[in-house]
C-alpha atoms as a PDB file:
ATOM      1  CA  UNK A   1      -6.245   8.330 -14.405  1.00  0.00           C
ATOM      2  CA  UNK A   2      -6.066   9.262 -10.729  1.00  0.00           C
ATOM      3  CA  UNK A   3      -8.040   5.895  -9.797  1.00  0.00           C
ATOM      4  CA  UNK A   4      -5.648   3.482 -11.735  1.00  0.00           C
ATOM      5  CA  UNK A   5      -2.873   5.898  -9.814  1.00  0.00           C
ATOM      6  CA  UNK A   6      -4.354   5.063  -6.633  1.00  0.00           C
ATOM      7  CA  UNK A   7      -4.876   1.148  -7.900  1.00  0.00           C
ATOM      8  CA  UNK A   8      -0.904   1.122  -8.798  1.00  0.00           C
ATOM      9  CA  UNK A   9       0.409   2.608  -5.916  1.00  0.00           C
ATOM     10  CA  UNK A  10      -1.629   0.591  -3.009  1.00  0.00           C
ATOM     11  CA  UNK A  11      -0.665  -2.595  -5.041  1.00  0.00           C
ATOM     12  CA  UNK A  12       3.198  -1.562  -5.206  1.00  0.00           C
ATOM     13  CA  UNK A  13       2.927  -1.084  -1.700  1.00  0.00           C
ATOM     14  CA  UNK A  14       4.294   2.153  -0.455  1.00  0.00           C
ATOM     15  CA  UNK A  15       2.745   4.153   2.151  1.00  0.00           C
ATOM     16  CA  UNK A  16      -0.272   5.890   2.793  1.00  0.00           C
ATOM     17  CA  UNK A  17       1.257   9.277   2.929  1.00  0.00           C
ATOM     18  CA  UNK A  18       3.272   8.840   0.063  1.00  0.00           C
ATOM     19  CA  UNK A  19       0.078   7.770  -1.654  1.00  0.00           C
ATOM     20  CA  UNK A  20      -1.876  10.839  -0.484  1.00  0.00           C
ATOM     21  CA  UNK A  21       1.532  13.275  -1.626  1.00  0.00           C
ATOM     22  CA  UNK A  22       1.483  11.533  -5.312  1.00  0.00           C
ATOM     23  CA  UNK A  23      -2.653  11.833  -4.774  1.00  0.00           C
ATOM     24  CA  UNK A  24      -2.406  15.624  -3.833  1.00  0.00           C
ATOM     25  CA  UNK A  25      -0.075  16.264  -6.812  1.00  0.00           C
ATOM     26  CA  UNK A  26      -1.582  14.747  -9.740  1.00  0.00           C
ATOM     27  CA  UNK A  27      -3.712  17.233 -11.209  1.00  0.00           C
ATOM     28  CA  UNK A  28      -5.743  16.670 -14.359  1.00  0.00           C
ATOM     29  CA  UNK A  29      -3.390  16.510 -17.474  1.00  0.00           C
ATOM     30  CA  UNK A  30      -0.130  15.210 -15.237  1.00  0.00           C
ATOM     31  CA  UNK A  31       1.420  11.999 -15.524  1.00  0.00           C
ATOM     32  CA  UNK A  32       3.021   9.664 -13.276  1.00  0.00           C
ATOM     33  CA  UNK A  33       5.644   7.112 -13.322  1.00  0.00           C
ATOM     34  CA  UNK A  34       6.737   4.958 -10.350  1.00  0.00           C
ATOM     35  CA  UNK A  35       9.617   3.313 -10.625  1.00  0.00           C
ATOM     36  CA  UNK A  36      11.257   1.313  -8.067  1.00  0.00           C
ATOM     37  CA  UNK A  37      14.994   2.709  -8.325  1.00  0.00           C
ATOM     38  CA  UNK A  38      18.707   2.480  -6.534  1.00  0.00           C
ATOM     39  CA  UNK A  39      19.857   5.797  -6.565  1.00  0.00           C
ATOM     40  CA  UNK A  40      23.564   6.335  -4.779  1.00  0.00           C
ATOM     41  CA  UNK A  41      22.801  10.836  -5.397  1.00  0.00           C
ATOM     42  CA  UNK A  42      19.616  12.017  -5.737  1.00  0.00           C
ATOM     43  CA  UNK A  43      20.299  15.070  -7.617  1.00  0.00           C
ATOM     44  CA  UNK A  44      20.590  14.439 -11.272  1.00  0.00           C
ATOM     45  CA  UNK A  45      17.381  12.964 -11.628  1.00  0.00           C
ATOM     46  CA  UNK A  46      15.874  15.864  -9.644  1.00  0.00           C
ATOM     47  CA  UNK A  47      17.708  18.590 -11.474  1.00  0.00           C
ATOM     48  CA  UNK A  48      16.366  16.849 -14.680  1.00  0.00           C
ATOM     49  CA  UNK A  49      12.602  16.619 -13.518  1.00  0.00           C
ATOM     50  CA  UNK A  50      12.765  19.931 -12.187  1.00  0.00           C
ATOM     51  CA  UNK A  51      13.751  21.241 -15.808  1.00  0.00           C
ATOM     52  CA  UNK A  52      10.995  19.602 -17.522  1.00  0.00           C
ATOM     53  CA  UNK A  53       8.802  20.634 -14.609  1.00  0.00           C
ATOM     54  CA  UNK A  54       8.511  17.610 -12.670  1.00  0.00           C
ATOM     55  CA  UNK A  55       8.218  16.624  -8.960  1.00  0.00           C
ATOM     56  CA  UNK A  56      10.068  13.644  -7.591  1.00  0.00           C
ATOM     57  CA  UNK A  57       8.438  11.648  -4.445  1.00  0.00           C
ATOM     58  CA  UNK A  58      10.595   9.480  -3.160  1.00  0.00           C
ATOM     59  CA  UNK A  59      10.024   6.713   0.058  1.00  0.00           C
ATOM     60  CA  UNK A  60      12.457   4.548   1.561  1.00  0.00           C
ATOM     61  CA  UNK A  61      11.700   0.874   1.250  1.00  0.00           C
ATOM     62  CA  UNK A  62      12.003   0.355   4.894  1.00  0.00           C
ATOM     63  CA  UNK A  63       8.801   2.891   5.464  1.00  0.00           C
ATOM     64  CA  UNK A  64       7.026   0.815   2.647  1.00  0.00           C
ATOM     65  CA  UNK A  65       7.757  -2.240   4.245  1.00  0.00           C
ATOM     66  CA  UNK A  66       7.057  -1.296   7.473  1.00  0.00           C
ATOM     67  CA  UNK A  67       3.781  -0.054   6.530  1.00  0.00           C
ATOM     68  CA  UNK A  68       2.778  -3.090   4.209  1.00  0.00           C
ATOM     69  CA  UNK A  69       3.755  -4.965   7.304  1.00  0.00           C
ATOM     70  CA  UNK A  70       1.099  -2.907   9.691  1.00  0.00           C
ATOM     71  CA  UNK A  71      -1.555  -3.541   7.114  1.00  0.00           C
ATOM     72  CA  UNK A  72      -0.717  -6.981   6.575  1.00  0.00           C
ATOM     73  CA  UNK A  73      -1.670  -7.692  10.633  1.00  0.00           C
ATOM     74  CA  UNK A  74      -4.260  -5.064  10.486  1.00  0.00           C
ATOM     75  CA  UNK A  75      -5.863  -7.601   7.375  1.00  0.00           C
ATOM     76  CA  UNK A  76      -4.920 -10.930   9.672  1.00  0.00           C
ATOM     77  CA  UNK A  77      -6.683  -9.826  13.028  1.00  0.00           C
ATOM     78  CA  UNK A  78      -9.951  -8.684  10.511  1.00  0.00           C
ATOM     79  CA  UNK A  79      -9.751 -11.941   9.196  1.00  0.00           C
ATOM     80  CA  UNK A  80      -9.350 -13.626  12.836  1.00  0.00           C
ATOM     81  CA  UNK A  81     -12.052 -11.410  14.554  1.00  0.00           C
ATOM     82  CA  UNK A  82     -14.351 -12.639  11.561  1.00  0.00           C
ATOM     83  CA  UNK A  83     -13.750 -16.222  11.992  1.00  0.00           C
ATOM     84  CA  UNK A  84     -14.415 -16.017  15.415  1.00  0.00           C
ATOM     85  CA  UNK A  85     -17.360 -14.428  14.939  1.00  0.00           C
ATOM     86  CA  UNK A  86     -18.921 -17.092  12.592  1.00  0.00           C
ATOM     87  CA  UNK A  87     -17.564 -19.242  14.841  1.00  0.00           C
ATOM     88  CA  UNK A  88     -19.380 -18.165  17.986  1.00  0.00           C
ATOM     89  CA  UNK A  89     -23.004 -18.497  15.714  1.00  0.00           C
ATOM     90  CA  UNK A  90     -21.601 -21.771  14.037  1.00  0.00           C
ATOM     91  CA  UNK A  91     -22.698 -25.565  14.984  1.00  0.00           C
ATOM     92  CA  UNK A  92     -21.648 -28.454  14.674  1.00  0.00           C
ATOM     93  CA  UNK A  93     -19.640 -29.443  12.441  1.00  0.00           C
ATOM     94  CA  UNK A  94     -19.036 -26.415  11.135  1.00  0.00           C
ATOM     95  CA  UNK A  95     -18.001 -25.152  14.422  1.00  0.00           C
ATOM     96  CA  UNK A  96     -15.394 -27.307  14.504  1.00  0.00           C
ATOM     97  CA  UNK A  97     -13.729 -26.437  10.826  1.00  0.00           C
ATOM     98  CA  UNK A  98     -14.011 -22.694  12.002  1.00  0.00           C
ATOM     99  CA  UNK A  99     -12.329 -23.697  15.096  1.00  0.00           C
ATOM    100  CA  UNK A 100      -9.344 -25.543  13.137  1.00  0.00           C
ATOM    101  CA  UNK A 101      -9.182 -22.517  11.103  1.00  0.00           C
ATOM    102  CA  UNK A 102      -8.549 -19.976  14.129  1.00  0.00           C
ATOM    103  CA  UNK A 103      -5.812 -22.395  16.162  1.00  0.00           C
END
């Protein structure tokens, strides 16, 4: 359960330490739900989970985004420093598609 947790979260995109405060408090035999919600007071839902004895993590979406945007260049440079890599064994022809593929 905790690995299709882990699965859900990176591909919803939230951050890392979100993921590792969800991570840290899903023990064996608890549940999660993400949901993705507008909430104008916080404390309803809260009180509620707290009754039932739940724990609410909640992340802004300008932290997710933010952080989906750091990995997202993190992921393009990997990808450049790779092709440039290839490229600098390459020949030929090949060199030249690489090439068109870094500009």
């Amino acid at each position: 359960a905790l690995i299709g947790l882990v699965r859900d979260l990176r591909t919803s995109r939230v951050s890392a330490e979100f993921l590792a405060d969800v991570s840290n408090a899903l023990t064996p035999g608890k549940y999660a739900v993400i949901a993705d919600v507008d909430e104008e007071w916080v404390t309803p839902v809260d009180t509620r989970m707290e009754s039932i004895g739940g724990v609410v993590f909640r992340t802004l979406k300008s932290v997710a985004e933010d952080d989906r945007r750091v990995r997202e260049a993190a992921e393009r440079r990997a990808e450049l420093d790779q092709l440039k890599a290839e490229h600098a064994k390459a020949r030929g022809d090949r060199k030249a598609k690489l090439q068109a593929k870094i500009d």
